[in-house]
N, C-alpha and C. Protein backbone atom coordinates (compact mmCIF):
# COMPACT_ATOMS: atom_id res chain seq x y z
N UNK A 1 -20.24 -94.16 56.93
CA UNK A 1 -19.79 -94.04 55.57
C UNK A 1 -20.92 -93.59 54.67
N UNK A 2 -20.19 -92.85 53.58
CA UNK A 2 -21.58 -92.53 53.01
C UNK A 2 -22.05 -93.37 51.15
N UNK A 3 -22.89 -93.08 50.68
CA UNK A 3 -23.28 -94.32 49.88
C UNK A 3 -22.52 -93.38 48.87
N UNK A 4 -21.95 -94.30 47.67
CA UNK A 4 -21.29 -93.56 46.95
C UNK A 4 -22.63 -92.85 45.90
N UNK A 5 -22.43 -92.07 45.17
CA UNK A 5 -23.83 -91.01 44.48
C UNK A 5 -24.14 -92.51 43.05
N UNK A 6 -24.99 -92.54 42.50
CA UNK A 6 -26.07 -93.46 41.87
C UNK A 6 -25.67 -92.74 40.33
N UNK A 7 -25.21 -93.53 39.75
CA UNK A 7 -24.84 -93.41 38.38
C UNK A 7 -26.27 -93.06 37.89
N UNK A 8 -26.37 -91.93 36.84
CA UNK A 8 -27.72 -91.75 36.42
C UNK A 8 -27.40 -93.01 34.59
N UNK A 9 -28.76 -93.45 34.34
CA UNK A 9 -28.45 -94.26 32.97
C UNK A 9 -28.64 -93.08 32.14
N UNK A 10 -27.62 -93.41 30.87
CA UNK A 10 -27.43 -93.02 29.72
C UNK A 10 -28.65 -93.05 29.15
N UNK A 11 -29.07 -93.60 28.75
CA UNK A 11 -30.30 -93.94 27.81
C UNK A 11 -31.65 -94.34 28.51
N UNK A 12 -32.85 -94.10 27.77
CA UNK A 12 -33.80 -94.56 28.51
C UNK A 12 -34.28 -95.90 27.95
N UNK A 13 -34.60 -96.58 28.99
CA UNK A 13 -35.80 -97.55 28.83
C UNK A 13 -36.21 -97.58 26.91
N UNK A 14 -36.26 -98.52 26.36
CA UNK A 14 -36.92 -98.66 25.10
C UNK A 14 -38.27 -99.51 25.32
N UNK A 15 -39.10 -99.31 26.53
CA UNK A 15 -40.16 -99.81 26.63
C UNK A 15 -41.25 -99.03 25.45
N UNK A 16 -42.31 -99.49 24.83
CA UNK A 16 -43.09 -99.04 24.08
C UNK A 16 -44.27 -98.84 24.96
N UNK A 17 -45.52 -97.43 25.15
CA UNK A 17 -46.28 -97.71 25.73
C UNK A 17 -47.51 -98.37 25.38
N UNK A 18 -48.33 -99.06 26.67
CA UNK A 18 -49.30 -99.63 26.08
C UNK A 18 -50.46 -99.01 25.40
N UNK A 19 -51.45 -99.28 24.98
CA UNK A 19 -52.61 -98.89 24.36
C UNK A 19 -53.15 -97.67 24.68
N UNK A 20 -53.06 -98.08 26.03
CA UNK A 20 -53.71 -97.02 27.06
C UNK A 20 -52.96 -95.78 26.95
N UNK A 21 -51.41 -95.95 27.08
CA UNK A 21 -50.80 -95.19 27.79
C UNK A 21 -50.09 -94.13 26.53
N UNK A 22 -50.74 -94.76 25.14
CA UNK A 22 -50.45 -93.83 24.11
C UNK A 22 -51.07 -92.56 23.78
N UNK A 23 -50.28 -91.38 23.48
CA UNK A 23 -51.62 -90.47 23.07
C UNK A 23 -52.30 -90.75 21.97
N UNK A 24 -53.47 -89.46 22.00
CA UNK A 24 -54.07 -89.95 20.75
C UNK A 24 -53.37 -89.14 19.23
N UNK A 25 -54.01 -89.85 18.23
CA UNK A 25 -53.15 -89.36 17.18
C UNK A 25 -53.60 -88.08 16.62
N UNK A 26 -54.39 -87.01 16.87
CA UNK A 26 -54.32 -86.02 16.20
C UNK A 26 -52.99 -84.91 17.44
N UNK A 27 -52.75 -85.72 18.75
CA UNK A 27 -52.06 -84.98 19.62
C UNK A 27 -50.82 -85.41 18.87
N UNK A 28 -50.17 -86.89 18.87
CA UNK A 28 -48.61 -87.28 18.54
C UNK A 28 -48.66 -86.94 16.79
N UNK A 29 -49.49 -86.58 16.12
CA UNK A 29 -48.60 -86.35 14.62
C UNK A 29 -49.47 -85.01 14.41
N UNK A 30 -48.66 -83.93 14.77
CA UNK A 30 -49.00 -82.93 14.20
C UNK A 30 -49.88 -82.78 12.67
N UNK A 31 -51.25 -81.88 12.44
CA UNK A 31 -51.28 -81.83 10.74
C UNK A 31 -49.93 -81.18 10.31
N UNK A 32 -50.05 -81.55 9.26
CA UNK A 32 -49.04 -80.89 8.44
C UNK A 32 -49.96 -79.14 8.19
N UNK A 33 -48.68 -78.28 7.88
CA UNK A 33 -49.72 -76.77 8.37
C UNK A 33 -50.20 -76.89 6.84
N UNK A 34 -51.72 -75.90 6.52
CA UNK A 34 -51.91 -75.47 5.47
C UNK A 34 -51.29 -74.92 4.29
N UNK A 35 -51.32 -75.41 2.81
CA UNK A 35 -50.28 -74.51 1.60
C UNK A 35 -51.28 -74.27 0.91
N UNK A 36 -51.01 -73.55 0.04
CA UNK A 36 -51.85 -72.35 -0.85
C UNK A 36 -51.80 -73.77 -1.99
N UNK A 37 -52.90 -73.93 -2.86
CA UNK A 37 -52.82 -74.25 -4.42
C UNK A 37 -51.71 -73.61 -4.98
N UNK A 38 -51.74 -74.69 -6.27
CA UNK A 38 -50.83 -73.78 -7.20
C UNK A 38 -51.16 -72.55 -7.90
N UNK A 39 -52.75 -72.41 -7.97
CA UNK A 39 -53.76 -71.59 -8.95
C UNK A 39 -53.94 -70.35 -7.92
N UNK A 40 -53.79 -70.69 -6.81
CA UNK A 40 -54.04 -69.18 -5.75
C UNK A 40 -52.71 -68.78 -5.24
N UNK A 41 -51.18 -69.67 -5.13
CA UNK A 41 -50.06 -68.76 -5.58
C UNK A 41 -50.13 -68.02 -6.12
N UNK A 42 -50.09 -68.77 -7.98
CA UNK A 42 -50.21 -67.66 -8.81
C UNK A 42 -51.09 -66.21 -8.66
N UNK A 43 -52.32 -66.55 -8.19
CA UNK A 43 -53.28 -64.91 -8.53
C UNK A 43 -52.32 -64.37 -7.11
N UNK A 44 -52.17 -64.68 -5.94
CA UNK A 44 -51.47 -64.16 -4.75
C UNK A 44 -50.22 -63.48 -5.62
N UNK A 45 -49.32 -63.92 -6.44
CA UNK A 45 -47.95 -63.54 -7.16
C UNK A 45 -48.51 -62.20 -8.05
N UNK A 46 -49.75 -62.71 -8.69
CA UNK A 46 -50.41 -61.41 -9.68
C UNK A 46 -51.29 -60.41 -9.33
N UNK A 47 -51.46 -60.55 -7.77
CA UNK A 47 -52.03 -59.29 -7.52
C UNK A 47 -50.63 -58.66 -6.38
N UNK A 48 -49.88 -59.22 -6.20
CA UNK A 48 -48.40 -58.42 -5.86
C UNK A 48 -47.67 -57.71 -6.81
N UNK A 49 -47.45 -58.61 -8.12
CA UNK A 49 -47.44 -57.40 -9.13
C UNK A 49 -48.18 -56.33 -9.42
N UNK A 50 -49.46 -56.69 -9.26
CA UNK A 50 -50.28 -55.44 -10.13
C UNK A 50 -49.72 -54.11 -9.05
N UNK A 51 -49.72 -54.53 -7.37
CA UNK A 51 -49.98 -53.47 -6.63
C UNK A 51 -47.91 -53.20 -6.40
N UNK A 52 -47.09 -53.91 -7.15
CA UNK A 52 -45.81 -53.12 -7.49
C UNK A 52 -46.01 -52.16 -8.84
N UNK A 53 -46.54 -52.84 -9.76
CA UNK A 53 -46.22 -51.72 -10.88
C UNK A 53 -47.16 -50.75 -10.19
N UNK A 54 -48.27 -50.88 -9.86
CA UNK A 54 -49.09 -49.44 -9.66
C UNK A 54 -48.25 -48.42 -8.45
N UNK A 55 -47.45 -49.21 -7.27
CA UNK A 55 -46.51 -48.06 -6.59
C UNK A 55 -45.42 -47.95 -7.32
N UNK A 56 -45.30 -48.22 -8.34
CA UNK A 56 -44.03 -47.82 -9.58
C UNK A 56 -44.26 -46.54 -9.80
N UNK A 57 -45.96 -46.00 -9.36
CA UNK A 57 -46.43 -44.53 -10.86
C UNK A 57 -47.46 -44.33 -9.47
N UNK A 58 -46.54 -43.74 -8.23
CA UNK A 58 -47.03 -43.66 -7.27
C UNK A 58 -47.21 -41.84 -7.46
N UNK A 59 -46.42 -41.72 -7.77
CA UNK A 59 -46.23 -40.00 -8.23
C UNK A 59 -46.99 -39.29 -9.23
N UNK A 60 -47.80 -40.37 -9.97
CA UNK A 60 -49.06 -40.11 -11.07
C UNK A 60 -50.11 -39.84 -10.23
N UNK A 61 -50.23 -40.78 -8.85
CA UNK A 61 -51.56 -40.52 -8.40
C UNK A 61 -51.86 -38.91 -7.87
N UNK A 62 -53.28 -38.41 -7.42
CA UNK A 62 -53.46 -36.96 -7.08
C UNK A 62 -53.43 -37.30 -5.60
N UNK A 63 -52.70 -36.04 -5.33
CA UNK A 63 -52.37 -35.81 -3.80
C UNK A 63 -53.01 -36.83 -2.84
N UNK A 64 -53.38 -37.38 -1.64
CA UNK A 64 -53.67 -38.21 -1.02
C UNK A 64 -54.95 -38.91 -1.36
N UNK A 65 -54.26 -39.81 -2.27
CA UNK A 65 -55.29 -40.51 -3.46
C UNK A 65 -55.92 -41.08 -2.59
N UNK A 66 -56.95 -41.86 -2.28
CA UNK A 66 -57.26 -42.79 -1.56
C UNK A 66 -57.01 -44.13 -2.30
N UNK A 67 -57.16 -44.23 -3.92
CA UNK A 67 -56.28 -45.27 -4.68
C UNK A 67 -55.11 -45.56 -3.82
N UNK A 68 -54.43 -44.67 -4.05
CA UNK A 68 -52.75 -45.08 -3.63
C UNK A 68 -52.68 -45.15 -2.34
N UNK A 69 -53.33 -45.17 -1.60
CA UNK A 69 -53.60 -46.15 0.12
C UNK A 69 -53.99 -47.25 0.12
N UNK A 70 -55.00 -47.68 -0.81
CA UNK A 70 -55.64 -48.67 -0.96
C UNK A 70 -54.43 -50.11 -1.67
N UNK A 71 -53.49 -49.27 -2.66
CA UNK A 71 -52.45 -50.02 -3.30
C UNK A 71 -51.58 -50.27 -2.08
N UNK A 72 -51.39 -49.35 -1.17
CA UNK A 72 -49.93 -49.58 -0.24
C UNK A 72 -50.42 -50.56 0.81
N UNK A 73 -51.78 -50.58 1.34
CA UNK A 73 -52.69 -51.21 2.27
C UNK A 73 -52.48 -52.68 1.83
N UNK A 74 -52.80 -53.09 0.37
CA UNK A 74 -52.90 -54.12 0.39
C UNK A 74 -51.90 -54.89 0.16
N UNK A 75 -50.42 -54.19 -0.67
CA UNK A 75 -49.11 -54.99 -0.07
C UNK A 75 -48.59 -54.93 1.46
N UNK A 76 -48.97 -54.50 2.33
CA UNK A 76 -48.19 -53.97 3.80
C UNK A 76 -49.41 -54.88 4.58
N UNK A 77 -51.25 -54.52 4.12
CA UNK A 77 -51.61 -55.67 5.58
C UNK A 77 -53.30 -56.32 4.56
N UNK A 78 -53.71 -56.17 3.56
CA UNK A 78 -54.84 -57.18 3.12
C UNK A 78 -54.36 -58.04 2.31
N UNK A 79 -53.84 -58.05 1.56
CA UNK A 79 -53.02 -59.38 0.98
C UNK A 79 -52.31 -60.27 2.54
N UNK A 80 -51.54 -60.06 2.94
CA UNK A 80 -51.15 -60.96 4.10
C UNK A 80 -51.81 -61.48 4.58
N UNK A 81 -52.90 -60.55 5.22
CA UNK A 81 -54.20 -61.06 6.12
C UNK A 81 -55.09 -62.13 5.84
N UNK A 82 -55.24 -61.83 3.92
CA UNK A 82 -56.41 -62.89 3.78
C UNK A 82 -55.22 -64.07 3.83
N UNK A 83 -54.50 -64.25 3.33
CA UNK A 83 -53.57 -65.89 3.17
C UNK A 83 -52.99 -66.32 4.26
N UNK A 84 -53.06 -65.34 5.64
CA UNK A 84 -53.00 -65.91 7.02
C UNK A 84 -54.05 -66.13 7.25
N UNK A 85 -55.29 -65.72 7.12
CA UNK A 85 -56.68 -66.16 7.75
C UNK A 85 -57.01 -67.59 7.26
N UNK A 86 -56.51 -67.76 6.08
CA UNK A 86 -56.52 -68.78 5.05
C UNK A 86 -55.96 -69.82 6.24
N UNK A 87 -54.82 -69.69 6.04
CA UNK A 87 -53.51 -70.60 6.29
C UNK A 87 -54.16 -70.89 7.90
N UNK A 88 -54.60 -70.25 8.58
CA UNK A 88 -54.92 -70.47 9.48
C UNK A 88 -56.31 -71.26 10.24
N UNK A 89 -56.95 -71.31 9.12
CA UNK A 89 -58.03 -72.29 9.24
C UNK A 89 -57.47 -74.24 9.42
N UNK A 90 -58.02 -74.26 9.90
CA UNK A 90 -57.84 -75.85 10.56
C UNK A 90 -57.68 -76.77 9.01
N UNK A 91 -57.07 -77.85 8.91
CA UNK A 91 -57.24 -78.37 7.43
C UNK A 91 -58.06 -79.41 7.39
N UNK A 92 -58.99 -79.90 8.33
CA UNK A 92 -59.45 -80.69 8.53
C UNK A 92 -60.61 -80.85 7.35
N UNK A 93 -60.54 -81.32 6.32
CA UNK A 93 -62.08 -81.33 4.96
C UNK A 93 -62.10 -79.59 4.80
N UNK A 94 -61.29 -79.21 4.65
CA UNK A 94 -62.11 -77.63 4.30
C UNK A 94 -62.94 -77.94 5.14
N UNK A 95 -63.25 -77.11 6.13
CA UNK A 95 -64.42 -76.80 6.85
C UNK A 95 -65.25 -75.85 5.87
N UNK A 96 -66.81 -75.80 6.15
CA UNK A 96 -67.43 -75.03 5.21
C UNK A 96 -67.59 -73.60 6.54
N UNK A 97 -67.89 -72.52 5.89
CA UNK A 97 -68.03 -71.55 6.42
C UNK A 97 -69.12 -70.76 7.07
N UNK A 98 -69.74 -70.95 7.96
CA UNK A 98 -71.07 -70.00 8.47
C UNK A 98 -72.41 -70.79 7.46
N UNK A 99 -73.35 -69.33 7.66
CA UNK A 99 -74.56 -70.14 6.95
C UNK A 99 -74.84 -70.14 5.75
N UNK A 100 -73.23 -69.63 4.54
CA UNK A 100 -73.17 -69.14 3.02
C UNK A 100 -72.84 -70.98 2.65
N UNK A 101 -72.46 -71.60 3.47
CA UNK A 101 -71.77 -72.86 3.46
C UNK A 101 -70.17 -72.98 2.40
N UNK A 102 -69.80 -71.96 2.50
CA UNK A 102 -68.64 -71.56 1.33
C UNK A 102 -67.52 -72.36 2.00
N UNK A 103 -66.82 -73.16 0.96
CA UNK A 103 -66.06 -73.89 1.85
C UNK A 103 -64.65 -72.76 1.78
N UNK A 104 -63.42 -73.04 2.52
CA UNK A 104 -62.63 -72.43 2.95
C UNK A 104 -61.76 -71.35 2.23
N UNK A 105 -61.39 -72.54 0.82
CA UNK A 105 -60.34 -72.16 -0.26
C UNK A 105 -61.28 -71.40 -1.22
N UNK A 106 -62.78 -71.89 -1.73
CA UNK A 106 -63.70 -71.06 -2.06
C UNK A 106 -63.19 -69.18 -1.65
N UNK A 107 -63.92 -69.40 -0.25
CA UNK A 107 -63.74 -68.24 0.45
C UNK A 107 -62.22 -67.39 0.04
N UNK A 108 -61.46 -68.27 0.23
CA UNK A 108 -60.18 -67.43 0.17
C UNK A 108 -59.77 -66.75 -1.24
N UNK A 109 -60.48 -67.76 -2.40
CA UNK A 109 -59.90 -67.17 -4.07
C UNK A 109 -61.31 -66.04 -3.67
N UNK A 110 -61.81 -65.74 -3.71
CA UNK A 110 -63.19 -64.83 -3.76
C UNK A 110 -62.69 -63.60 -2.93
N UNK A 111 -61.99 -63.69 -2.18
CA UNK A 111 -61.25 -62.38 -1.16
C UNK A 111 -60.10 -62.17 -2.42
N UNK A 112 -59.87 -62.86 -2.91
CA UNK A 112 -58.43 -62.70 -3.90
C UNK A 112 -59.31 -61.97 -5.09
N UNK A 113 -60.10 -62.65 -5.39
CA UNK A 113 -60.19 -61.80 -6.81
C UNK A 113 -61.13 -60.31 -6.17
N UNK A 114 -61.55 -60.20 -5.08
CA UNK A 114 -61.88 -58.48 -5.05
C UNK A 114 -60.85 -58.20 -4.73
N UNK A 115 -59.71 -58.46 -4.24
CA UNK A 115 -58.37 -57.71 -4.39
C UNK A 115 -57.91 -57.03 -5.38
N UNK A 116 -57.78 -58.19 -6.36
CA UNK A 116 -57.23 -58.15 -7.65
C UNK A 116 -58.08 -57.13 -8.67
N UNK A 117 -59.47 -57.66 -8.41
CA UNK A 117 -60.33 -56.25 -9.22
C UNK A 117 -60.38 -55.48 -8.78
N UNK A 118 -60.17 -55.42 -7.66
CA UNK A 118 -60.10 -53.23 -6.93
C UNK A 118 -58.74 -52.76 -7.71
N UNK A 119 -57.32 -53.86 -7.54
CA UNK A 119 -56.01 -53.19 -8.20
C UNK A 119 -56.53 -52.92 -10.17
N UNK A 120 -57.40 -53.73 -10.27
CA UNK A 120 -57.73 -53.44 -11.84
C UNK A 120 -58.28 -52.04 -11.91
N UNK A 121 -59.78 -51.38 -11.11
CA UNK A 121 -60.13 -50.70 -10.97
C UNK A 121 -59.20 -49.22 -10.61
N UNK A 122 -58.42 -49.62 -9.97
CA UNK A 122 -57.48 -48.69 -9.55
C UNK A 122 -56.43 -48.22 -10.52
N UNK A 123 -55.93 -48.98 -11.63
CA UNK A 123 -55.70 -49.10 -12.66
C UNK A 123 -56.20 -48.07 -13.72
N UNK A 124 -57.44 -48.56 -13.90
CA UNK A 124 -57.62 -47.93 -14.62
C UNK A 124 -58.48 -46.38 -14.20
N UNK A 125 -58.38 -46.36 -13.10
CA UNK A 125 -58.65 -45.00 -12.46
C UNK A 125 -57.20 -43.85 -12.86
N UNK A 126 -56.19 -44.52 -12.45
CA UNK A 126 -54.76 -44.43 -13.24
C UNK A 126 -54.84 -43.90 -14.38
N UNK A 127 -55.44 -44.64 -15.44
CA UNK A 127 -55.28 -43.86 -16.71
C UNK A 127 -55.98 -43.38 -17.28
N UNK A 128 -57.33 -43.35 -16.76
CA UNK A 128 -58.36 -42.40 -17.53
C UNK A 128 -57.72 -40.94 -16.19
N UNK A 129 -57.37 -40.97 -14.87
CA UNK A 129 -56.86 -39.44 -14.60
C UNK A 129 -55.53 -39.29 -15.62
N UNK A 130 -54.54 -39.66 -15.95
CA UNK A 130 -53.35 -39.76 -16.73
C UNK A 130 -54.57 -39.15 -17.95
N UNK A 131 -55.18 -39.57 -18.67
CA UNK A 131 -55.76 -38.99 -19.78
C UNK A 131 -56.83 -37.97 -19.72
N UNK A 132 -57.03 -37.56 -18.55
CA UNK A 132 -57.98 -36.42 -18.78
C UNK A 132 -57.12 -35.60 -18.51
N UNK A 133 -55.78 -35.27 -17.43
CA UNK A 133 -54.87 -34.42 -17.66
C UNK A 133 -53.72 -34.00 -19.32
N UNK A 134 -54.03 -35.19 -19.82
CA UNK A 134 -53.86 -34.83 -21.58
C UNK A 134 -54.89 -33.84 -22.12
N UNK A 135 -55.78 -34.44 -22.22
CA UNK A 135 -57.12 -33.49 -22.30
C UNK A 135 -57.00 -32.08 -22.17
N UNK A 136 -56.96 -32.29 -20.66
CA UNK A 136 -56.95 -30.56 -20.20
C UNK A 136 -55.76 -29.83 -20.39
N UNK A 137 -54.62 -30.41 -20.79
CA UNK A 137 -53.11 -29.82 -21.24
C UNK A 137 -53.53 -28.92 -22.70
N UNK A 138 -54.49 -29.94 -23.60
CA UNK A 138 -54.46 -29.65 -24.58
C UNK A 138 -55.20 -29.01 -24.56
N UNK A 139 -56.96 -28.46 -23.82
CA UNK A 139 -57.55 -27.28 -23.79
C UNK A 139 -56.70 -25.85 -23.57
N UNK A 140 -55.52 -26.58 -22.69
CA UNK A 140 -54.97 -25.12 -21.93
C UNK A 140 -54.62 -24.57 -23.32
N UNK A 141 -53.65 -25.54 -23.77
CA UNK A 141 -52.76 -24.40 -25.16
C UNK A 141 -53.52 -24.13 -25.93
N UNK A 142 -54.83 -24.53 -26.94
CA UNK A 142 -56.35 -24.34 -27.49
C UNK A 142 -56.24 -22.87 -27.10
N UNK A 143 -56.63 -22.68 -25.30
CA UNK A 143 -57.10 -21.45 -25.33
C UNK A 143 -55.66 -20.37 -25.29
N UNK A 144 -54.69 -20.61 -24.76
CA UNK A 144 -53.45 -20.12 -24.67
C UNK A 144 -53.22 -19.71 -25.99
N UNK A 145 -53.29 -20.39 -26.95
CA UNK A 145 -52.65 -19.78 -28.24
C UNK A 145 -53.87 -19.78 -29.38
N UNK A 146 -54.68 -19.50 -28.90
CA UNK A 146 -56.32 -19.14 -29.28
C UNK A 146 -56.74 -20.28 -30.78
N UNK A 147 -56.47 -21.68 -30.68
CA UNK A 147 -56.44 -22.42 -31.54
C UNK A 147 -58.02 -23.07 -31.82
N UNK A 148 -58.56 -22.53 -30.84
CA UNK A 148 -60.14 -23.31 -30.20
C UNK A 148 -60.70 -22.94 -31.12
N UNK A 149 -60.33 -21.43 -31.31
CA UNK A 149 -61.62 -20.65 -32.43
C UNK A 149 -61.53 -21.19 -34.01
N UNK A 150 -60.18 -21.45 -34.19
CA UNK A 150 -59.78 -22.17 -35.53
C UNK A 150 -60.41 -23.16 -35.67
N UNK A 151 -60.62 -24.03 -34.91
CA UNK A 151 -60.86 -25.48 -34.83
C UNK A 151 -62.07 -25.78 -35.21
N UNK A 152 -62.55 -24.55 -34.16
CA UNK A 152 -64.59 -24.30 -34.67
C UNK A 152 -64.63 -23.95 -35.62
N UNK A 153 -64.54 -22.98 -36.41
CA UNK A 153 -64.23 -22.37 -37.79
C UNK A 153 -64.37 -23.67 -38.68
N UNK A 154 -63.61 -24.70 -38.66
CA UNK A 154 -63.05 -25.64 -39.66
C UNK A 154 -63.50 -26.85 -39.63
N UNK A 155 -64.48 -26.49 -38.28
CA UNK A 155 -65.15 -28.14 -38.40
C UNK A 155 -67.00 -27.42 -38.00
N UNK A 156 -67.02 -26.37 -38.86
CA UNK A 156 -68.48 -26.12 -38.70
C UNK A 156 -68.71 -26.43 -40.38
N UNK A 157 -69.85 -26.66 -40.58
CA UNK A 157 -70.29 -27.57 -41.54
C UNK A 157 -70.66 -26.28 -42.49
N UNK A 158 -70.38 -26.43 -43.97
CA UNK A 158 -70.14 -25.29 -44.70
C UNK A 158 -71.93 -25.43 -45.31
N UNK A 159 -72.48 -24.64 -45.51
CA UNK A 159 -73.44 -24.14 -46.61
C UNK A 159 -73.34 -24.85 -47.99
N UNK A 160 -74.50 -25.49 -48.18
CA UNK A 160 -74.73 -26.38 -49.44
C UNK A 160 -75.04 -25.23 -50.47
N UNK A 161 -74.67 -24.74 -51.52
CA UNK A 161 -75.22 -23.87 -52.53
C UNK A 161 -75.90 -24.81 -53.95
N UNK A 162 -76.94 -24.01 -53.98
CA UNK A 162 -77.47 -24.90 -55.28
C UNK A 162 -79.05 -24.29 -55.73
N UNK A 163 -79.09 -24.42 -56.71
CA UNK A 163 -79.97 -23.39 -57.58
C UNK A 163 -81.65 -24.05 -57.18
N UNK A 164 -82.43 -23.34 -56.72
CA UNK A 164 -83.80 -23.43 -56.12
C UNK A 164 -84.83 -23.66 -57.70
């Protein structure tokens, strides 16, 4: 005859293990993962704007700007990068960094604000080219409708007359 098959149990054992037989605690409680400040959201939120409005007036820039790579670069992979490199550091005390001793979040707003000042720079690379093509619009018609010579004429400084 054969043995009938062995009921498996429902539930396990509610034995607790002993001392020994526990892991240790940085293995059983996960850290909780790294979050950004509230103060490096924000500049993270304001240098995503700056580099939307600037591909807003993507068609202002001159032919393969290196600006306007630098704007598309840093929404598509240096903005991401630094706040994963971030996020990805251990959270253990801010670790400090190499031999600058910069601690982590340090490090990370300091990658943020040369972000943010290259999109400023870039900016205003933006509108001083936007204004020297005013400029030169307005030389063109000057010489186009010969207004240049008038101009000199009327702003050359007249002869003082007066009795010697």
């Amino acid at each position: 005859m054969q043995a009938a098959p062995r009921a498996r149990p429902t539930q396990r054992p509610t034995t607790r293990p002993t001392a020994q037989q526990r892991p240790s605690e940085s293995r059983r409680a996960p850290s909780r993962p790294r979050e950004l400040p509230i103060d490096v959201q924000v500049k993270v939120e304001q240098i995503r704007s700056k580099a939307d409005v600037l591909l807003s007036y993507a068609d202002r820039f001159p032919p393969f700007s290196q600006d306007l790579y630098i704007v598309r670069q840093t929404t598509a992979d240096y903005l991401p990068r630094t706040v994963h490199a971030y996020l990805s550091v251990p959270q253990a005390a801010d670790p400090l960094l190499g031999a600058s001793s910069t601690a982590a979040l340090d490090e990370l707003r300091a990658q943020l604000n040369l972000l943010d000042s290259k999109l400023d720079e870039i900016a205003q690379n933006l509108q001083r080219h936007d204004l020297d093509q005013l400029l030169a619009n307005r030389r063109f018609l000057e010489e186009r409708f010969g207004l240049h010579e008038r101009h000199a004429e009327a702003d050359a400084p007249r002869g003082v007359t007066g009795a010697a």
